[in-house]
Protein backbone atom coordinates (compact mmCIF):
# COMPACT_ATOMS: atom_id res chain seq x y z
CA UNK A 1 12.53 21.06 18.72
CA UNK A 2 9.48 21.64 16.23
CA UNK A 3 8.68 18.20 14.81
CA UNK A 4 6.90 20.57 12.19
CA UNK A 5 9.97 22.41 11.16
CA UNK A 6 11.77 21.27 7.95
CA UNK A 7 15.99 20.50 8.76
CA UNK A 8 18.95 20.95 6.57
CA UNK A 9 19.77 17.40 9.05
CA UNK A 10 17.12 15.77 7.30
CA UNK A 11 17.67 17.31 3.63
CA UNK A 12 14.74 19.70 3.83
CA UNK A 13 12.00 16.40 5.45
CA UNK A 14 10.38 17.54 8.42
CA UNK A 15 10.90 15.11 11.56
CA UNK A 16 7.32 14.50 11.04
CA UNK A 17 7.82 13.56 7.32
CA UNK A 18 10.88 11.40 8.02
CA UNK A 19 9.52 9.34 10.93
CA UNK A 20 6.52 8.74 8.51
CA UNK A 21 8.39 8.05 5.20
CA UNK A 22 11.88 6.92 5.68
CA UNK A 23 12.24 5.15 9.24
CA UNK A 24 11.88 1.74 9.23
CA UNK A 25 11.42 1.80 6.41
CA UNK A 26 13.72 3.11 3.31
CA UNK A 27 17.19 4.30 3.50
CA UNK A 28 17.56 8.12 2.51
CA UNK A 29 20.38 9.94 1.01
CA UNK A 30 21.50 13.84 2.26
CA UNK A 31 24.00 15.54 1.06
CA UNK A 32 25.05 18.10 3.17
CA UNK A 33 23.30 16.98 6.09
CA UNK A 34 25.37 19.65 8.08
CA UNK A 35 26.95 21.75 5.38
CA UNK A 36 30.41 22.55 5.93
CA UNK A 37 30.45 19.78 8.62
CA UNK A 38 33.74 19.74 10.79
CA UNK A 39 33.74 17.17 13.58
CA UNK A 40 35.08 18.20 17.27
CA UNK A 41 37.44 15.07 17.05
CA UNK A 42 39.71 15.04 14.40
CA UNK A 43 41.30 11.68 13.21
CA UNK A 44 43.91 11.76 15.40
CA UNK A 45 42.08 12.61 18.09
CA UNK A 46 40.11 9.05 17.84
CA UNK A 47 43.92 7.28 17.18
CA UNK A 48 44.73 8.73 20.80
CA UNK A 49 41.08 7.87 22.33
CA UNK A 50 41.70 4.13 21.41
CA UNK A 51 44.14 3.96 23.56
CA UNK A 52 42.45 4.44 26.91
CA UNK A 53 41.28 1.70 28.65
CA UNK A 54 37.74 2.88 29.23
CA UNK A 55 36.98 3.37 25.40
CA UNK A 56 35.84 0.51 23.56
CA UNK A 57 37.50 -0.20 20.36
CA UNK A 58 38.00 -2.13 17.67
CA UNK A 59 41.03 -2.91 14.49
CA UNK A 60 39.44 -4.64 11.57
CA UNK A 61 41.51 -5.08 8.58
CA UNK A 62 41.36 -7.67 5.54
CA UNK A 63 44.11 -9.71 4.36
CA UNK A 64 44.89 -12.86 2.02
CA UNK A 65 44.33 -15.04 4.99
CA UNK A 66 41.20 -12.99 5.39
CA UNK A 67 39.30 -10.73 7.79
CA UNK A 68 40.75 -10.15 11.18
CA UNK A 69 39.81 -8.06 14.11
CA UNK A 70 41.28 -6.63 17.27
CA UNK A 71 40.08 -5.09 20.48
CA UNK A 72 41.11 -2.43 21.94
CA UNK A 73 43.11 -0.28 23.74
CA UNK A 74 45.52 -0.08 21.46
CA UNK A 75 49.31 0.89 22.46
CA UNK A 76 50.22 1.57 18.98
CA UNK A 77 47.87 1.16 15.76
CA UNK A 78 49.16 0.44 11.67
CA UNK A 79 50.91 2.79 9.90
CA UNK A 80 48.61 5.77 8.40
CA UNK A 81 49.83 5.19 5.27
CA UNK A 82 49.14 1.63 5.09
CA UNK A 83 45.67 0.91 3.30
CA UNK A 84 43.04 -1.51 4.54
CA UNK A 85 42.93 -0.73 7.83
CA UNK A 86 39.65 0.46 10.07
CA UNK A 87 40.06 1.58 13.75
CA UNK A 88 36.23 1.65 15.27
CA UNK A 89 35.93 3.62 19.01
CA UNK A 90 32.33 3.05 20.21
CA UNK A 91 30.32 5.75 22.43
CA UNK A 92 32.11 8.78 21.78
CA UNK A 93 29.51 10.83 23.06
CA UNK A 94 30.33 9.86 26.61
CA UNK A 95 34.25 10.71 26.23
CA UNK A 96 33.34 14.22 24.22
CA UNK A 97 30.93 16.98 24.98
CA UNK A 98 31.15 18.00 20.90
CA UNK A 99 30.12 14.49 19.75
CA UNK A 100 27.47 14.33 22.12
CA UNK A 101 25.70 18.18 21.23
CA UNK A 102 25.65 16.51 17.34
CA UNK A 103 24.30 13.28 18.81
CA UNK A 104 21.24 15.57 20.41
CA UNK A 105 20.48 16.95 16.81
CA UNK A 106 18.45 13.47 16.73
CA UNK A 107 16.50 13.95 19.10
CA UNK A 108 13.41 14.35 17.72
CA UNK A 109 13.63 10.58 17.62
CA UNK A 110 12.75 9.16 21.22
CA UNK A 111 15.41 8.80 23.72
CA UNK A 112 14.50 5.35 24.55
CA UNK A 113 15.68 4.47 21.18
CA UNK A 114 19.06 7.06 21.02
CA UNK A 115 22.12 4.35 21.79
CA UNK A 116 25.78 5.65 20.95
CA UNK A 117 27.44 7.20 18.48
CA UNK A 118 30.43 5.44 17.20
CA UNK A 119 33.38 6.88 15.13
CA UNK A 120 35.49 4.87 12.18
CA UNK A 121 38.89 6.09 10.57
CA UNK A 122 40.31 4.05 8.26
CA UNK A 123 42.97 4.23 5.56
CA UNK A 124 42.20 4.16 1.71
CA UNK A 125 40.33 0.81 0.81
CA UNK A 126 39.71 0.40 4.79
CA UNK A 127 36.37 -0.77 5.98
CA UNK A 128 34.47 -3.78 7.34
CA UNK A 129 33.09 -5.95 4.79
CA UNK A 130 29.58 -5.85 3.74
CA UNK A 131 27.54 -6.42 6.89
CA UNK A 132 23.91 -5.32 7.78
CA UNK A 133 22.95 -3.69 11.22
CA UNK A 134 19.83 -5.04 13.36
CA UNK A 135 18.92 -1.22 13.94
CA UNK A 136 18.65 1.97 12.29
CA UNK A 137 21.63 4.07 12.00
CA UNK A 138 22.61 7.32 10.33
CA UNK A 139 26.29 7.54 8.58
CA UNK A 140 27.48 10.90 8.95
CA UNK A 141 30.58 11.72 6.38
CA UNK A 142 33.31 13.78 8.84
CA UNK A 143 36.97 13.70 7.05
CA UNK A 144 37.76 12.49 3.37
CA UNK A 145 35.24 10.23 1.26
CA UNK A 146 33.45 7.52 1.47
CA UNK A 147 32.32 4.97 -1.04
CA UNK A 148 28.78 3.38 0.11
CA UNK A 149 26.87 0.14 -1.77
CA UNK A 150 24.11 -0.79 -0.19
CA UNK A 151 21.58 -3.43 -1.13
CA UNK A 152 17.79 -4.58 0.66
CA UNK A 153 18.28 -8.06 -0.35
CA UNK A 154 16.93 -11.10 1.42
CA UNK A 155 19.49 -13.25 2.18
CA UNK A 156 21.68 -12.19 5.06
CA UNK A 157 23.81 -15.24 5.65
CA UNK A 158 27.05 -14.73 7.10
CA UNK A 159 30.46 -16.03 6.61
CA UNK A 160 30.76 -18.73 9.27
CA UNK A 161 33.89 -19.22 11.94
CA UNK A 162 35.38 -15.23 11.09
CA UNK A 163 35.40 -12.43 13.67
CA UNK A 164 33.29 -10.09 11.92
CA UNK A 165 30.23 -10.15 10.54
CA UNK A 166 30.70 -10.62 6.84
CA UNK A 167 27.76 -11.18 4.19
CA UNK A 168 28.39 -14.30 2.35
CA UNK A 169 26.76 -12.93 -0.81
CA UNK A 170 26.53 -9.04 -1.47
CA UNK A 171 24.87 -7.24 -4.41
CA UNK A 172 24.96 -4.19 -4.62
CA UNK A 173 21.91 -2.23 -5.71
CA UNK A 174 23.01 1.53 -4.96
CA UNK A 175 26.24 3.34 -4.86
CA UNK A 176 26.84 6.80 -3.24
CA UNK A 177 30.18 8.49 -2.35
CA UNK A 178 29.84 10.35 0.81
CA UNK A 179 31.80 13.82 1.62
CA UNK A 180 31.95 15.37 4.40
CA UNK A 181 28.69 16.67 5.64
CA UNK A 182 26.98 14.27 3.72
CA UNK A 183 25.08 11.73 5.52
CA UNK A 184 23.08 7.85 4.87
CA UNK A 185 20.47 6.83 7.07
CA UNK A 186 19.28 3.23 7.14
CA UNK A 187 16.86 1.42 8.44
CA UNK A 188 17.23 -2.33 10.15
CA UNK A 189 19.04 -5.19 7.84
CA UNK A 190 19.97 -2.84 5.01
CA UNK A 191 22.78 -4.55 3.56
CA UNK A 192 25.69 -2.42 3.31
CA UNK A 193 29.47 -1.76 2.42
CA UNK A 194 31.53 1.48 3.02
CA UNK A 195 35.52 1.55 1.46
CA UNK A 196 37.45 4.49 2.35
CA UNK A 197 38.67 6.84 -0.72
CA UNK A 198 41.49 8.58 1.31
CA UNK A 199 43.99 7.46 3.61
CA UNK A 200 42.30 9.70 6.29
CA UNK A 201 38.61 8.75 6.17
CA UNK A 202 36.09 9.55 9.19
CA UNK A 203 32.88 8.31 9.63
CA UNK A 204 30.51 8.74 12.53
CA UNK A 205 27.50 6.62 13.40
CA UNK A 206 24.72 7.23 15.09
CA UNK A 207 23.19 4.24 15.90
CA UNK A 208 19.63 3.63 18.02
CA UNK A 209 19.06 0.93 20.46
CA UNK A 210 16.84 -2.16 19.49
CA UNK A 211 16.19 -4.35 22.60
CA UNK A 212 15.16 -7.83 21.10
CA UNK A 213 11.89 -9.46 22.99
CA UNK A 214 13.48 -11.65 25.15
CA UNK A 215 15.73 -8.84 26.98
CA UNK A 216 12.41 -7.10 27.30
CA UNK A 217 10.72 -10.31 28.83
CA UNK A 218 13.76 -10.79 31.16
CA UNK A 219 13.60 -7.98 32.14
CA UNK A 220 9.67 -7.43 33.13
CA UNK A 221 10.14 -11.02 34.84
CA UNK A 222 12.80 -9.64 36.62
CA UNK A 223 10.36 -6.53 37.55
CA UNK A 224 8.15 -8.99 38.26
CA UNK A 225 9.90 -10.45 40.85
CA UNK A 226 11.29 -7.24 42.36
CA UNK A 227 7.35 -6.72 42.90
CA UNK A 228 7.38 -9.44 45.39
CA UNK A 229 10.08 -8.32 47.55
CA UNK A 230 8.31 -6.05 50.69
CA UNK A 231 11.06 -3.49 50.08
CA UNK A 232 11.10 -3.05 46.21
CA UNK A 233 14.64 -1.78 45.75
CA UNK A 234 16.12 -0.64 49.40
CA UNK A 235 19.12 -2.93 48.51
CA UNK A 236 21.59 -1.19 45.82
CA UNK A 237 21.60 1.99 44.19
CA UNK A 238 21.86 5.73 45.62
CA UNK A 239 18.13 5.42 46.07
CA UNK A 240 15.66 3.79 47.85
CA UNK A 241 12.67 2.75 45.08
CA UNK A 242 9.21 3.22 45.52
CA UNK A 243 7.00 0.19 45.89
CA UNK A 244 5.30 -1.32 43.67
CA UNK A 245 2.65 -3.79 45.32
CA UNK A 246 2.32 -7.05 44.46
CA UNK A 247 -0.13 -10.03 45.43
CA UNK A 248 1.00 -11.44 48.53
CA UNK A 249 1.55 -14.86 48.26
CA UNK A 250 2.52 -16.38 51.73
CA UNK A 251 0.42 -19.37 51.34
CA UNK A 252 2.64 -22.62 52.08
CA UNK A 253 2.25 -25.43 50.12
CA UNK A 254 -0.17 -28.52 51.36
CA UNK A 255 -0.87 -31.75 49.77
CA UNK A 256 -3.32 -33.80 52.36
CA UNK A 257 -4.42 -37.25 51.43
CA UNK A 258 -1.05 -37.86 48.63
CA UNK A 259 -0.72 -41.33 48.57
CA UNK A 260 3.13 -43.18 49.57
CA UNK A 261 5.45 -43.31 46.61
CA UNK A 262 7.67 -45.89 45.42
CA UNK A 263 9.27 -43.48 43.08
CA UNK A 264 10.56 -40.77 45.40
CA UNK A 265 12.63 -38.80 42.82
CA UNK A 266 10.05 -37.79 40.43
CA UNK A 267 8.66 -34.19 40.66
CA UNK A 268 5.11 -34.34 42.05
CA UNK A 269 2.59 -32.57 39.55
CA UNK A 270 0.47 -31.05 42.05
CA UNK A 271 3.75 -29.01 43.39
CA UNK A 272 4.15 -28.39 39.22
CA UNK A 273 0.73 -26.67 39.54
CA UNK A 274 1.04 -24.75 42.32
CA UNK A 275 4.21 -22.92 41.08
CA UNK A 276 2.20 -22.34 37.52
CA UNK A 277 -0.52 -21.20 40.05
CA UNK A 278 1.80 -18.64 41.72
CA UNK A 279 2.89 -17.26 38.84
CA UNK A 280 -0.43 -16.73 37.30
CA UNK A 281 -1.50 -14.60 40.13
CA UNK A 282 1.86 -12.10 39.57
CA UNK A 283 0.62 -9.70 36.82
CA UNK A 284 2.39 -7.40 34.52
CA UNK A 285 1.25 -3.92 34.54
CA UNK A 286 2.02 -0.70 32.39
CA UNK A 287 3.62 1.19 35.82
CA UNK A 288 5.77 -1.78 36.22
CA UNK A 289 6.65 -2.13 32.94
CA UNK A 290 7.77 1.66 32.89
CA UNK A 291 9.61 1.02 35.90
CA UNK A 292 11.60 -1.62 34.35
CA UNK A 293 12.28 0.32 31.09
CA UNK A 294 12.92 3.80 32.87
CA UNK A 295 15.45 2.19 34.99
CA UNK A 296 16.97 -0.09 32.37
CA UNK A 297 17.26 2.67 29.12
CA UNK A 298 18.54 5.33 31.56
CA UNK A 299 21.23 2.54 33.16
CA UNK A 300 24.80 4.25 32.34
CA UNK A 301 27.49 2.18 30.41
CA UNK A 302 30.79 0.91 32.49
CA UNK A 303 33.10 3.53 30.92
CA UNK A 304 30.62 6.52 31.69
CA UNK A 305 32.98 8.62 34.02
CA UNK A 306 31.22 11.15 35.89
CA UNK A 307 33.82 14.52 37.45
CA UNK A 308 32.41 17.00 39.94
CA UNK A 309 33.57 20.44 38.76
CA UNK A 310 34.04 23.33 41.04
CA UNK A 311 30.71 24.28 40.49
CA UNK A 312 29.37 22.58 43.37
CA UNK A 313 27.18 24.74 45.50
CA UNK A 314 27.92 25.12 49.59
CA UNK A 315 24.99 23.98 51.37
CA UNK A 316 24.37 27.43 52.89
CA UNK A 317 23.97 29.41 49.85
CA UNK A 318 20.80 29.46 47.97
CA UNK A 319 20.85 28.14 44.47
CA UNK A 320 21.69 30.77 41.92
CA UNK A 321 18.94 33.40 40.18
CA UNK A 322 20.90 33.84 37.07
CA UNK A 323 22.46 31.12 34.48
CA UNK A 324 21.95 27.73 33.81
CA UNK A 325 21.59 23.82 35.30
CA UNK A 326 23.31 21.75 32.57
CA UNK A 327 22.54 17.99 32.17
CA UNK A 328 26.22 15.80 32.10
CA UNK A 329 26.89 14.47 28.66
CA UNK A 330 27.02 11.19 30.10
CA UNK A 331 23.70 11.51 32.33
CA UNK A 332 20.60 9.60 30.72
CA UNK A 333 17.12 10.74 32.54
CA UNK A 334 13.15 10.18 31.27
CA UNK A 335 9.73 10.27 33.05
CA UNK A 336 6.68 8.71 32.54
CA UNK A 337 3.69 10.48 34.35
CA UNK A 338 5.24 11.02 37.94
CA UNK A 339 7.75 9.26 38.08
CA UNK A 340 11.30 10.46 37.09
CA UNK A 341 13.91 8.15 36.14
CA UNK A 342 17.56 9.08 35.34
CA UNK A 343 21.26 7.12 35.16
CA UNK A 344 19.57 3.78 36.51
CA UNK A 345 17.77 5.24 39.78
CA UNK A 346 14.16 6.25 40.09
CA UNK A 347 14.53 9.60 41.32
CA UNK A 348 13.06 10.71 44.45
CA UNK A 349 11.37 13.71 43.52
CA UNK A 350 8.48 13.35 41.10
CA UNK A 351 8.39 14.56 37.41
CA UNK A 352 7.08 18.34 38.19
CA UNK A 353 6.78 20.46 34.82
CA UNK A 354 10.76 21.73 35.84
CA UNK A 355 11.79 18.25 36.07
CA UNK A 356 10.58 16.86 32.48
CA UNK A 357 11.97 19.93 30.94
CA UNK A 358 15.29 19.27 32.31
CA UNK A 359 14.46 15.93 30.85
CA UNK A 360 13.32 17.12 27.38
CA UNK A 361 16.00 19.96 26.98
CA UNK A 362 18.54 18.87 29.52
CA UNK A 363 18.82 22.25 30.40
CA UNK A 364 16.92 24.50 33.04
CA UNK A 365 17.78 28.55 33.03
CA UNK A 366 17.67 29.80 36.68
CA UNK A 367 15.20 32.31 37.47
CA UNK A 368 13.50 33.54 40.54
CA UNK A 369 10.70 31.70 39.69
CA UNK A 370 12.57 28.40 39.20
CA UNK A 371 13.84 28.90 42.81
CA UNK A 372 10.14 29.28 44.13
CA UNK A 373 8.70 26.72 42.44
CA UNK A 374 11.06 24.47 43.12
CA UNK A 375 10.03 22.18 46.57
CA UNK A 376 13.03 21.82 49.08
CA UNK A 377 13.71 18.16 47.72
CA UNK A 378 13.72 19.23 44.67
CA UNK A 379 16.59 21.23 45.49
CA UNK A 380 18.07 19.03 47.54
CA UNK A 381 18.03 16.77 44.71
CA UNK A 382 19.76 19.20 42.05
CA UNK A 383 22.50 19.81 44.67
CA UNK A 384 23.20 16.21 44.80
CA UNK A 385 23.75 15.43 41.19
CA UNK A 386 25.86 18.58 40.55
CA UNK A 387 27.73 17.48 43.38
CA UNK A 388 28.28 13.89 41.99
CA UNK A 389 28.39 15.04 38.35
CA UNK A 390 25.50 14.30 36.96
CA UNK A 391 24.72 18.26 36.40
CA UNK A 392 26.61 21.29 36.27
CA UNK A 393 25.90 24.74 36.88
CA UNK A 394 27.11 27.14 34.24
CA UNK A 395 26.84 30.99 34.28
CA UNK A 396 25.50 32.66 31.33
């Protein structure tokens, strides 16, 4: 993608322009974000994906007792043409190869921060109160309309003891109706409130991940631990993790010269300091900490379901000159420097120039120079995740 290109998505903004001027910052209205937009899914198509069991889902609907919610699956959902009803299905882009190609038109944003993208239908005056997210996210307009208030006010108190997240006080400070192709990004704590306009209203979200600090700092202390093990990682997964080495810290603890104690339960300070000590000496450094993240932001969800095709290659046939090596639309994979990271595992081939633009593109064409420059792991390593799923070979 050139970051220096200006996009209809973006309503004319270059990526460059947007990240500078809107994210984080402002929300920004486009109409026709995708002009004559017409999802892959329809409406019905998300009724009948509620009701598997490895979709996540949720009914919200308002009544005079108040706001209620359900979770999926669903056996059978409210009447279509009863109003006030929302059915949510989250991560659609693992369940549908359509939803997950427009989920890749954001890309120029980094995958670290790309999370799911989640699809509402709802009947006329559906929706699900007026909320505010703790990350950006782009509304997308995909069947009927769409009413949209949204307010940057201060005070974000919710309702108390109700299922959903519901903004005590709302004001409204903008109002937008939304058609299809039409699109609303906003940034972090934007108050907002979307009502459906027809009884078959879809919306799709694409929302972006925002780890808070302590599930960073859990997880570099758990990193950090990892460090100390003498085989980092030969436990679980399909690999066997390179080491990362720590101090060694095999000195036993000695206290010479303590004197008797008449108060045997309390917790000596000198062993206090020496496990303050022992920590100290355990540092934090940028190749464990993109370890940790690598493994952590390319770790699949439960529901991702991975199926071999028949375009698994026989071991005694020589990868193919012509077509193409297709990422999964479920498979997640980054690199930082040499190493390669990808659905949880640090890979055991290093991120060659081939590698990162499988990464960047998810796509590599075969050539005959792909074949020579790629190593026999390397290969050995493609042939694996097409067999398990994680890549498939397509002809052109």
């Amino acid at each position: 993608m050139n970051i220096d290109e200006p996009l209809t998505l973006l309503g004319g903004l270059t990526p460059q322009e947007f990240m500078s001027d809107y994210w984080q910052q402002r929300p920004l209205l486009i109409r026709q974000a995708i002009p004559g937009f017409k999802p892959h899914l329809s409406p019905a198509d998300i009724r009948k994906l509620v009701q598997r069991e490895e979709v996540e889902s949720r009914l919200i609907w308002q009544d005079d007792e108040g706001w209620h919610m359900e979770r999926g699956p669903f056996e059978r959902l409210p009447s279509a043409r009863q109003p006030g009803w929302t059915v949510l299905a989250q991560g659609v882009d693992l369940h549908d190869d359509g939803m997950a190609e427009l989920m890749r038109r954001f890309r120029f944003i980094s995958d670290a921060r790309l999370d799911d993208l989640m699809i509402s239908v709802a009947t006329k005056g559906g929706g699900v109160g007026p909320h505010f997210d703790s990350y950006d996210v782009f509304l997308l307009q995909g069947v009927g309309k769409r009413r949209w208030r949204i307010s940057q006010q201060t005070d974000l108190e919710l309702v108390p003891d109700i299922p959903c997240k519901i903004l005590q006080r709302f004001e409204a400070e903008q109002e937008f109706v939304l058609e299809p192709g039409d699109m609303l990004y906003l940034p972090p704590h934007v108050a907002h409130d979307g009502i459906a306009e027809s009884f078959n209203c879809m919306t799709l979200s694409i929302g972006f991940r925002a780890p808070t600090e302590g599930a960073l700092a859990y997880g570099m202390l758990h990193a950090m631990s990892d460090q100390l093990m003498a085989n980092l990682g030969n436990g679980d997964g399909l690999y066997a993790r390179p080491v990362i080495r720590g101090p060694v810290l095999d000195a036993t603890y000695k206290d010479p010269g303590t004197p008797a104690t008449a108060t045997p339960a309390r917790l000596p300070d000198g062993l206090i300091d020496a496990a303050l000590e022992a920590v100290r000496k355990v540092k934090a450094n940028r190749k464990l900490a993109a370890r940790f993240l690598g493994q952590w932001l390319t770790e699949l969800p439960d529901n991702a379901d991975f199926i071999p095709g028949d375009d698994v290659l026989p071991d005694h046939e020589p990868l193919p000159a012509v077509g193409r090596l297709v990422l999964d639309r479920c498979t997640r994979m980054m690199y930082r420097k040499k190493e390669l990271y990808i659905n949880g595992e640090v890979a055991p081939v290093k991120a060659s120039p081939h590698m990162r633009e499988l990464a960047d593109t998810r796509e590599l064409a075969c050539s005959q120079a792909l074949l020579n420059a790629l190593t026999k792991k390397e290969e050995a390593t493609l042939r694996d995740w097409i067999a398990w799923g994680w890549l498939h070979y397509q002809e052109d």
